[in-house]
Protein backbone atom coordinates (compact mmCIF):
# COMPACT_ATOMS: atom_id res chain seq x y z
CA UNK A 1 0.00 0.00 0.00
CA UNK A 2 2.69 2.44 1.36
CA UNK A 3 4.84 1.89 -2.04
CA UNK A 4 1.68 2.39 -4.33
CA UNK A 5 1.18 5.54 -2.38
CA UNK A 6 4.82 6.80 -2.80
CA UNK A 7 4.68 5.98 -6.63
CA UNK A 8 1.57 7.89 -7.11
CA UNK A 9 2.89 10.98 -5.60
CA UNK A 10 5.85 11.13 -7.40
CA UNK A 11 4.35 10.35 -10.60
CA UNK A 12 1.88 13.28 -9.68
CA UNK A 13 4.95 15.73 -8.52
CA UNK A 14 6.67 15.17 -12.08
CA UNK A 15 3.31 15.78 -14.09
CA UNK A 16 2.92 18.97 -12.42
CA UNK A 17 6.87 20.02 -12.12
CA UNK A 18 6.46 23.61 -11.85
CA UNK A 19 3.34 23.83 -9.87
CA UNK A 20 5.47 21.34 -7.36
CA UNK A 21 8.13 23.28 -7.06
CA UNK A 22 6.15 26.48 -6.35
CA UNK A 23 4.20 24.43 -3.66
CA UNK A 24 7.46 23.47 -1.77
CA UNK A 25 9.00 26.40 -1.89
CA UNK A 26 6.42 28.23 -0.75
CA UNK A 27 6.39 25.69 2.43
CA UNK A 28 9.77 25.63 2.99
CA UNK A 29 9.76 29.46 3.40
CA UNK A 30 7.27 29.40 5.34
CA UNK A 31 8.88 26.82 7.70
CA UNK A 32 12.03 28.71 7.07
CA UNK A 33 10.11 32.05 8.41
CA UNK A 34 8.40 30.29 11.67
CA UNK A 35 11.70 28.89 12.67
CA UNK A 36 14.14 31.78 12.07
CA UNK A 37 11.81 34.39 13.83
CA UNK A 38 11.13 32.03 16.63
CA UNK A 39 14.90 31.23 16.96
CA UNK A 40 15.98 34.95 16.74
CA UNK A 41 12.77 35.48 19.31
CA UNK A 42 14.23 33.34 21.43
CA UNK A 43 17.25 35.10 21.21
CA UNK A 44 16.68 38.57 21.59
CA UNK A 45 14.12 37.67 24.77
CA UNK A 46 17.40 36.06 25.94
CA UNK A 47 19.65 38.91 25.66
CA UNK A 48 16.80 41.12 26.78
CA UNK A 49 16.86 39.39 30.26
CA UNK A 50 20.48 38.94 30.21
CA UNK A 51 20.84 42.78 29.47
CA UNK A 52 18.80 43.47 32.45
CA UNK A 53 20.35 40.95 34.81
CA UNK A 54 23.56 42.67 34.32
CA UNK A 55 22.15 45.24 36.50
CA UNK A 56 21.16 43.11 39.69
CA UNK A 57 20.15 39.40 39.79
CA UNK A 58 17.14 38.85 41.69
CA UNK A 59 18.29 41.43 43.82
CA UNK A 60 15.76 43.99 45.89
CA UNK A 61 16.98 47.78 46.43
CA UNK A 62 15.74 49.23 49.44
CA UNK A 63 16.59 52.90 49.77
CA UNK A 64 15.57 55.28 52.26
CA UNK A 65 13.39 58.02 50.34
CA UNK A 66 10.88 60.88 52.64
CA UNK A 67 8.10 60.13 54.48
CA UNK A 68 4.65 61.45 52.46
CA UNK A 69 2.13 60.98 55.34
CA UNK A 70 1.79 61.70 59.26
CA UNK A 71 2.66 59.02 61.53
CA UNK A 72 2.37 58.84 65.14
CA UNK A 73 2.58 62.61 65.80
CA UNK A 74 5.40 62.89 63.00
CA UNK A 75 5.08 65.15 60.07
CA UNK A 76 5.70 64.92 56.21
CA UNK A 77 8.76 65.48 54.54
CA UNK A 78 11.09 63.66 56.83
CA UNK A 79 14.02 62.36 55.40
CA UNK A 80 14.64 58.41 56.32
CA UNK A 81 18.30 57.01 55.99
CA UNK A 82 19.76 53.81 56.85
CA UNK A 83 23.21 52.40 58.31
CA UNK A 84 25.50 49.52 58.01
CA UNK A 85 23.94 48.63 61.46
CA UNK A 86 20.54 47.88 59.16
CA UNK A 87 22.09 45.83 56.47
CA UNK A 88 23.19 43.28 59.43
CA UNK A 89 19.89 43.60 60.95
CA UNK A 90 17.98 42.55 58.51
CA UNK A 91 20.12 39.99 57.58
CA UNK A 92 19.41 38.06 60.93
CA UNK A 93 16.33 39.34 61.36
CA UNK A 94 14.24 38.25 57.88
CA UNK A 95 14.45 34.34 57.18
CA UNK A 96 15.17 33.78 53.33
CA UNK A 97 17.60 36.79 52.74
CA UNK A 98 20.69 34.78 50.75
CA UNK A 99 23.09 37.63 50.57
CA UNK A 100 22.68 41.50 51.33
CA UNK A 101 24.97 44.61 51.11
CA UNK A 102 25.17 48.18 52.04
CA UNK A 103 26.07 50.54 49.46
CA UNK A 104 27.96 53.91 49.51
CA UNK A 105 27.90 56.02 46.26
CA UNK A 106 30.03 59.14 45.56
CA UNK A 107 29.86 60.81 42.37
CA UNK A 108 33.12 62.35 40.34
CA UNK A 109 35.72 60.28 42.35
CA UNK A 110 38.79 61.03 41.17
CA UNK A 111 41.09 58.62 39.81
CA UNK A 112 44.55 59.26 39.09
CA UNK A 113 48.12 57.55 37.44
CA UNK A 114 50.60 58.89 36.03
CA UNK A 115 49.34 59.43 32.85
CA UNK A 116 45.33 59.66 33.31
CA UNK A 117 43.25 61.08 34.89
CA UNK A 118 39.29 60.53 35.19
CA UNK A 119 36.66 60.80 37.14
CA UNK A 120 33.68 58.31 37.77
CA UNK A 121 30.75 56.72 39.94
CA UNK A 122 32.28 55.05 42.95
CA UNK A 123 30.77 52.58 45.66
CA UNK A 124 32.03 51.23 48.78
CA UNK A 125 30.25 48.01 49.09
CA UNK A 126 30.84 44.51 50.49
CA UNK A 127 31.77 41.05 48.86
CA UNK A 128 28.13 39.72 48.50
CA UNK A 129 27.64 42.96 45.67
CA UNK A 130 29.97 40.52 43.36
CA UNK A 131 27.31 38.06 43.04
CA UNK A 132 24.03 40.22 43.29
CA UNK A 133 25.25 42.55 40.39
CA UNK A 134 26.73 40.21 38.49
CA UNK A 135 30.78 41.61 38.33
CA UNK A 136 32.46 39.08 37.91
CA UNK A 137 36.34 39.58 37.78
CA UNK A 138 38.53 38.39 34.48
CA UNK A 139 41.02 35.90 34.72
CA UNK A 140 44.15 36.87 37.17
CA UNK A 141 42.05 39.35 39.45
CA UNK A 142 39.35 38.95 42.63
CA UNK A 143 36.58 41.10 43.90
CA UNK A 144 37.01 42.51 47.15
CA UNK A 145 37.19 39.57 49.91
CA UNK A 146 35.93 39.49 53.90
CA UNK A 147 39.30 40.73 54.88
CA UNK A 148 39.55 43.24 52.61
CA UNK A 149 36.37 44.78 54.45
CA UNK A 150 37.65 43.97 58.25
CA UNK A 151 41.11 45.60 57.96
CA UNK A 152 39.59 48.41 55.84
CA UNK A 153 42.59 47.62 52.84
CA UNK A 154 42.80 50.37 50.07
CA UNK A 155 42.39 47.86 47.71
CA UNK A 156 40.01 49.03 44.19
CA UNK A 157 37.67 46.82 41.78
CA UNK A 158 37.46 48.81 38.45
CA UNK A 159 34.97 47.74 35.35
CA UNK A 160 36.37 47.07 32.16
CA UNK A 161 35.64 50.09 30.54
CA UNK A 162 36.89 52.18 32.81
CA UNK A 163 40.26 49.83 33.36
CA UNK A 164 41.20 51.11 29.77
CA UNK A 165 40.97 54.32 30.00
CA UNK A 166 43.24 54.99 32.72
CA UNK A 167 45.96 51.58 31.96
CA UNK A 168 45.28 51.00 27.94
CA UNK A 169 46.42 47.80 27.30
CA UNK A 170 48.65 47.07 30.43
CA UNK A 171 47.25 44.63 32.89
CA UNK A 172 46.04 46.87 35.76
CA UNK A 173 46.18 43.69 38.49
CA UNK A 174 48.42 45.13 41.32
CA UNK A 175 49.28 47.91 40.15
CA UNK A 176 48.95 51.43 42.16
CA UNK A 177 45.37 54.36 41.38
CA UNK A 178 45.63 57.75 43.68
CA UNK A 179 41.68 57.56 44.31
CA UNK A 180 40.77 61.21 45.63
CA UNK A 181 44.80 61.74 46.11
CA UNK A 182 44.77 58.41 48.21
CA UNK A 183 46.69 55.55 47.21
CA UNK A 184 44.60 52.39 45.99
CA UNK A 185 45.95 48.99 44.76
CA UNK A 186 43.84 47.18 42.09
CA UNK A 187 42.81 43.53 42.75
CA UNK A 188 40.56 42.96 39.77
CA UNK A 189 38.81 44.40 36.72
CA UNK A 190 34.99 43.06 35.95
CA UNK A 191 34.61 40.61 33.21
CA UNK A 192 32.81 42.90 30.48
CA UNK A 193 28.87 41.77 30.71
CA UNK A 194 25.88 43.04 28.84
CA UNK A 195 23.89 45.46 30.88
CA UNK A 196 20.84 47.00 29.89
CA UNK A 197 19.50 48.13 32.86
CA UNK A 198 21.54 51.14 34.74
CA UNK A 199 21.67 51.64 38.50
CA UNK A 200 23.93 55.10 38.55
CA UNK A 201 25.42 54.29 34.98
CA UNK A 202 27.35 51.17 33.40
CA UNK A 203 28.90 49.27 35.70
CA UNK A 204 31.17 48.82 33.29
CA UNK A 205 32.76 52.56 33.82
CA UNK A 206 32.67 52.89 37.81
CA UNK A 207 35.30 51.79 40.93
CA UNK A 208 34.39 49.68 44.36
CA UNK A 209 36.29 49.87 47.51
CA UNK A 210 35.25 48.37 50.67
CA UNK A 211 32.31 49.58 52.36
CA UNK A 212 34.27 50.13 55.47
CA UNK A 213 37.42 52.11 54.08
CA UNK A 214 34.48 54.19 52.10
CA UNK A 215 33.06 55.06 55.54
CA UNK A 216 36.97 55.52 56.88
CA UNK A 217 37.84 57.87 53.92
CA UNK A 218 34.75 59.92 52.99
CA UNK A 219 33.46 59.78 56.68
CA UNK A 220 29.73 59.31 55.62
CA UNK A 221 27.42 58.03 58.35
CA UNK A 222 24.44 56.81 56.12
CA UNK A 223 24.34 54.37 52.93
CA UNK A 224 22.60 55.39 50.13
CA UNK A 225 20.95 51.89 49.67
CA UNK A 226 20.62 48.31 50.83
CA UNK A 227 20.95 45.64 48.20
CA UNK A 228 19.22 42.46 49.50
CA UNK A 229 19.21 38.97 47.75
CA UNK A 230 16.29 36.11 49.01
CA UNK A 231 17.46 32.82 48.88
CA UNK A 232 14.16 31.65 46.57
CA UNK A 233 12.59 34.37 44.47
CA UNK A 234 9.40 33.00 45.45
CA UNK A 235 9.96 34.51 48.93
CA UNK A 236 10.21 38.43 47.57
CA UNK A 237 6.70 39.34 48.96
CA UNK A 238 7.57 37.96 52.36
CA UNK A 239 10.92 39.22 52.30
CA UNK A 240 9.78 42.74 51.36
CA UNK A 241 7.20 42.71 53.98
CA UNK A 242 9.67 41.71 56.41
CA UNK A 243 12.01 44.81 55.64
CA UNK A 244 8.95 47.08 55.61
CA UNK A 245 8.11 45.93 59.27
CA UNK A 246 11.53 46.50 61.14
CA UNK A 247 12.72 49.39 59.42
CA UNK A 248 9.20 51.33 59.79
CA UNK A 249 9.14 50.57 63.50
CA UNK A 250 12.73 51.71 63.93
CA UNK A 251 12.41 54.63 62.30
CA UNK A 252 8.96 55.39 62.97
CA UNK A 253 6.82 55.39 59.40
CA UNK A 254 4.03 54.54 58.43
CA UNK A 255 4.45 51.22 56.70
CA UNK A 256 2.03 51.61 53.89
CA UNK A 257 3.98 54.70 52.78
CA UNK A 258 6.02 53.84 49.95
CA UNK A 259 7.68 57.03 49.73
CA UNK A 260 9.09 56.95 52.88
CA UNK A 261 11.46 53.20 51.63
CA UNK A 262 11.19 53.06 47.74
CA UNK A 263 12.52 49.60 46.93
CA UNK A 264 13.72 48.15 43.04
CA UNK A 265 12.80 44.56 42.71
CA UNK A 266 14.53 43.14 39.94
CA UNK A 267 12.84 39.85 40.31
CA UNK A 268 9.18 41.91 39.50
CA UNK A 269 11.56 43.01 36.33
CA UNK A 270 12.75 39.58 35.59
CA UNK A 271 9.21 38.29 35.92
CA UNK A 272 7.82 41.50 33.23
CA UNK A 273 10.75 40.58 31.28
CA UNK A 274 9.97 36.99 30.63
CA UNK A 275 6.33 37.76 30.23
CA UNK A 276 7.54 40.68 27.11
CA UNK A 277 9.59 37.92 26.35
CA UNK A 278 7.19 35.40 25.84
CA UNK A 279 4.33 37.45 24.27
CA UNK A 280 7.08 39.02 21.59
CA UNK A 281 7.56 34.92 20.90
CA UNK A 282 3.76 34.34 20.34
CA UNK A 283 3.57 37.70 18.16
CA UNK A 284 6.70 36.06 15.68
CA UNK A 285 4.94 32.90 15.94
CA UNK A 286 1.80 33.97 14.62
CA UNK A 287 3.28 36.12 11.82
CA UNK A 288 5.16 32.72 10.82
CA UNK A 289 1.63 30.96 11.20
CA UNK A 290 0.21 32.86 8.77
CA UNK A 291 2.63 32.76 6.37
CA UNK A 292 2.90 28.63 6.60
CA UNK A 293 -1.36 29.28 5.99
CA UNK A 294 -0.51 30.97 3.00
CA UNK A 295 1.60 28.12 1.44
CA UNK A 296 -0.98 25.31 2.48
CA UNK A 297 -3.10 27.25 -0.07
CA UNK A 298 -0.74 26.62 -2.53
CA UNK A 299 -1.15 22.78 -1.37
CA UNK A 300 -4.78 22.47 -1.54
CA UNK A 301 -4.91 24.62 -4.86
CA UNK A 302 -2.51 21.36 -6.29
CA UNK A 303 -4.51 18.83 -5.01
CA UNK A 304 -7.24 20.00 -6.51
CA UNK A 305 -5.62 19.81 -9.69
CA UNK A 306 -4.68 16.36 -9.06
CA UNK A 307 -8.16 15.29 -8.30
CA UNK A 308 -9.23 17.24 -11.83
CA UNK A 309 -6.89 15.44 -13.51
CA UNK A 310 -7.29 11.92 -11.96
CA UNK A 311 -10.70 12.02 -12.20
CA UNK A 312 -10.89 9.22 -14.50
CA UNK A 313 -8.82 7.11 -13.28
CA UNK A 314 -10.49 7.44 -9.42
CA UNK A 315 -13.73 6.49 -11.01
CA UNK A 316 -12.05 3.30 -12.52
CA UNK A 317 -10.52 3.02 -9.31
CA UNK A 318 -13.91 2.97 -7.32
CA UNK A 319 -15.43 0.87 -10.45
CA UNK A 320 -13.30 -2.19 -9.85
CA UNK A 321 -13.86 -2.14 -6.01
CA UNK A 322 -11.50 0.19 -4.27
CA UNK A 323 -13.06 2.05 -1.39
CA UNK A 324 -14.06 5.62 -1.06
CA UNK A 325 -11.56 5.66 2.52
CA UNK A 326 -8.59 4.69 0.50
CA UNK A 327 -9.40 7.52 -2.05
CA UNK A 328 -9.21 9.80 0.62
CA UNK A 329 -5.80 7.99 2.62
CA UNK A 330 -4.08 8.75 -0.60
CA UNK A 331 -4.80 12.42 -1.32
CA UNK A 332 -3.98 13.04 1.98
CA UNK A 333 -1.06 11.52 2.44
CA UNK A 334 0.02 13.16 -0.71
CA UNK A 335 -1.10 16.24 0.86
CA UNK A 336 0.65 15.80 4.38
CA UNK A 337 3.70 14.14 2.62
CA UNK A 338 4.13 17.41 0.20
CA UNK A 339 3.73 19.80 3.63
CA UNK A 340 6.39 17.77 5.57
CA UNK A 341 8.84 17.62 2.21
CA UNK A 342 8.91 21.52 2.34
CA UNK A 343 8.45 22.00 5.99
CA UNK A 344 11.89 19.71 5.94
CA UNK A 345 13.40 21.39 3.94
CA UNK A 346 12.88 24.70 5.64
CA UNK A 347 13.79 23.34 8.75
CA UNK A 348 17.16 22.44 7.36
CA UNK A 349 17.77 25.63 5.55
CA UNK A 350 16.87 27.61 8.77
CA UNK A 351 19.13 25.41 10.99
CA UNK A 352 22.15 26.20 9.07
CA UNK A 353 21.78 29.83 9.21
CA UNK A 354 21.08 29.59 12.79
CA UNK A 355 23.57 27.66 13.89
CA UNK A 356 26.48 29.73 11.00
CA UNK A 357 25.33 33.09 12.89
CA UNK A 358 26.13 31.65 16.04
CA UNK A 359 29.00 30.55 14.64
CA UNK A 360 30.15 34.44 13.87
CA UNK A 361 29.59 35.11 17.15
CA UNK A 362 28.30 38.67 16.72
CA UNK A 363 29.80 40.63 19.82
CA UNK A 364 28.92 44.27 20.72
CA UNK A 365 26.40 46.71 19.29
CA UNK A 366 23.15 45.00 17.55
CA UNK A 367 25.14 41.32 18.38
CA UNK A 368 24.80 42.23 22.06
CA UNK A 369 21.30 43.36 21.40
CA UNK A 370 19.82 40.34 19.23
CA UNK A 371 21.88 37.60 21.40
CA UNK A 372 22.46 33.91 19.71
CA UNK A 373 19.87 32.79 17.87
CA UNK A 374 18.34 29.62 19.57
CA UNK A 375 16.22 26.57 17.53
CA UNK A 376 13.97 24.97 21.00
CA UNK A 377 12.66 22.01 20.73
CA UNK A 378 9.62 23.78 21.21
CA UNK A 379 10.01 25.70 18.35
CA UNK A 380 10.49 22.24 16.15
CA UNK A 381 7.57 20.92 17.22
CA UNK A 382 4.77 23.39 17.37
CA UNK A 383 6.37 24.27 13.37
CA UNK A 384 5.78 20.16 12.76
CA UNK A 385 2.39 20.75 14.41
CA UNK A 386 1.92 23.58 12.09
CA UNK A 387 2.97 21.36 8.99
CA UNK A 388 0.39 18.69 9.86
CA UNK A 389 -2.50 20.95 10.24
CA UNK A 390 -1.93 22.61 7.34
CA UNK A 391 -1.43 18.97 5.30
CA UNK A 392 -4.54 17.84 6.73
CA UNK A 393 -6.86 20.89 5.74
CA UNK A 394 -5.20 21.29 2.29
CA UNK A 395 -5.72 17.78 1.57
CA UNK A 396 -9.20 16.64 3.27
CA UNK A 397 -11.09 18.97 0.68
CA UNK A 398 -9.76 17.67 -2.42
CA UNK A 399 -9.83 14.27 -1.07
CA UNK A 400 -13.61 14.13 -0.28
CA UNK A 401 -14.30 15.76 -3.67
CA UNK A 402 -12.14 12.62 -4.90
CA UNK A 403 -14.28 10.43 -3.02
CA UNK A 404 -17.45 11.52 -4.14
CA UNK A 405 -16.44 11.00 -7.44
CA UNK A 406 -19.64 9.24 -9.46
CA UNK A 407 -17.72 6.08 -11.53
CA UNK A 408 -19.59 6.48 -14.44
CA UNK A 409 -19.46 10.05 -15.38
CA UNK A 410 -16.07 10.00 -14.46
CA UNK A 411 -15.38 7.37 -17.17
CA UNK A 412 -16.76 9.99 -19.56
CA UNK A 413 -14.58 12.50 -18.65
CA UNK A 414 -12.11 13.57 -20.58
């Protein structure tokens, strides 16, 4: 049965060469369209949430803002700050809090060899800011350790960017910075990351000291935020209710006043993210729907022709006994077989180009932005899904019209 029903098709695909042709191409670029924009999609929702992570990873910002309503005999306006003191506070006090830092800022730090001189964002933070904002140090260098912050060491983390501009192409591991006319060695210089998402510029283009030498040097008394970390994202709510609860009764605010302790969450961001993420995939996958709809019409249109042209010989066909449900098995199977050909072919076409962009390995600029293009098994299968639907409708019309074929005016036809 199956080998009749390949020999038929063929025999039908070299009567009607160019028609054929047209068919499959037009279903292998519409394969070829569903996978490429679901694959560069996939790609650019990665690099959208990579972009973003660069800026905190699942991390909550809590910083002390002014107080908007009356509380307790207090008035409006009044400025809340936090300390070091709170950082450790909370970090004993709120189960589920994985890591947590305070963080000093200072704008237009001066940095100084003896050749350059600049001026950035600095921070005076502590070693669990490595892993919550994602800078990482390149090979030969560290972030700022425990000891570092205990003996209050002049030591100096610089990003990449900002590495270059005052060492070029020398390795700037160990050697000497005058930060603010005070002498800094450099342990490390951040691994260059994508970062979409800014928190007092690029982190790419600032400096980090210890928290405790910032405090020592600049003599400030307050941070200017908290960065907190929950050990399970799924936690955030309790975690951030948690914060809101000590640090309104110890500085006496109301606790529904937002103003008062503005926090970031970067997991609501990475959860908004996925969710653009996903809907931008659905959008590309329709787009290639429709298209792949548009080629199954070039399907049915040639198995209609095929039934036309067959006529007689399905009416001789039903004459001498065959059965109306193998008429129909063999248009579509010729129509499903024709969809899956092209939808192949597509498939392979797309996979290459996929797979030779990531090959380039596009870095910087609209590389950064559009990420590696990514074929999901996902992807395969809802486009194979896609394919059979299509098959099936093109070829279910034409084959009932085959079916219903009458066995004696069909032996008239000519």
């Amino acid at each position: 049965m199956w080998r009749t029903l390949f020999t038929e098709f063929f025999s039908d695909l070299a009567k009607q060469k160019l028609r054929s042709f047209l068919t499959l191409t037009a279903i292998a670029w519409g394969t070829l369209s569903v996978v490429l924009l679901l694959a560069f999609g996939k790609g650019l929702g990665t690099s959208m949430t990579k972009g973003m992570l660069g800026a905190g990873n699942q991390v909550i910002i809590v910083y002390g803002g002014q107080t908007s309503v009356n509380y307790e005999g207090l008035g409006i306006g009044r400025r809340i700050s936090f300390t070091e003191e709170d950082v450790d506070l909370l970090q004993k006090a709120v189960p589920g809090i994985q890591y947590s830092s305070p963080q000093y800022g200072r704008w237009g730090a001066q940095l100084k060899t003896e050749d350059v001189t600049t001026n950035t964002y600095m921070e005076g933070v502590n070693p669990d800011f490595e892993i919550m904002r994602t800078m990482y140090p390149a090979a030969g260098g560290r972030f700022i350790n425990e000891r570092d912050v205990d003996e209050m060491r002049r030591v100096l983390f610089l990003g990449d960017e900002i590495a270059v501009r005052l060492f070029g192409d020398e390795d700037p591991v160990g050697q000497q910075v005058m930060l603010d006319n005070t002498p800094f060695t450099v342990v490390g210089v951040m691994k260059p990351k994508m970062q979409t998402s800014m928190n007092n510029g690029p982190d790419a283009d600032r400096a980090i000291i210890p928290h405790t030498t910032f405090r020592n040097m600049y003599g400030y008394r307050n941070i200017g935020s908290m960065l907190i970390r929950p050990d399970d994202p799924s936690l955030q709510e309790d975690i951030k209710a948690g914060i809101t609860k000590i640090m309104s009764a110890k500085y006496n605010f109301d606790p529904a006043d937002e103003q008062a302790m503005p926090m970031w969450d970067f997991i609501e961001q990475e959860e908004m993210n996925r969710k653009v993420s996903l809907g931008l995939e659905m959008f590309l996958f329709t787009v290639g729907f429709f298209t792949l709809m548009i080629a199954g019409v070039g399907v049915a249109n040639i198995m209609f022709v095929v039934v036309k042209e067959r006529t007689r010989e399905i009416g001789l066909k039903i004459a001498v006994g065959a059965r109306r449900v193998h008429i129909i098995t063999q248009f579509i199977f010729e129509s499903l077989f024709i969809s899956f050909l092209g939808g192949g072919i597509g498939i392979l076409i797309s996979s290459g180009i996929v797979y030779g962009v990531r090959a380039l390995n596009l870095e910087g600029g609209a590389g950064d932005f559009l990420g590696n293009p990514e074929i999901s098994q996902v992807a395969v299968i809802l486009t194979v899904g896609v394919l059979g639907l299509i098959g099936l409708l093109a070829g279910v019309f034409p084959a009932i019209k085959a079916a219903k074929v009458d066995p004696v005016e069909s032996l008239r036809y000519e």
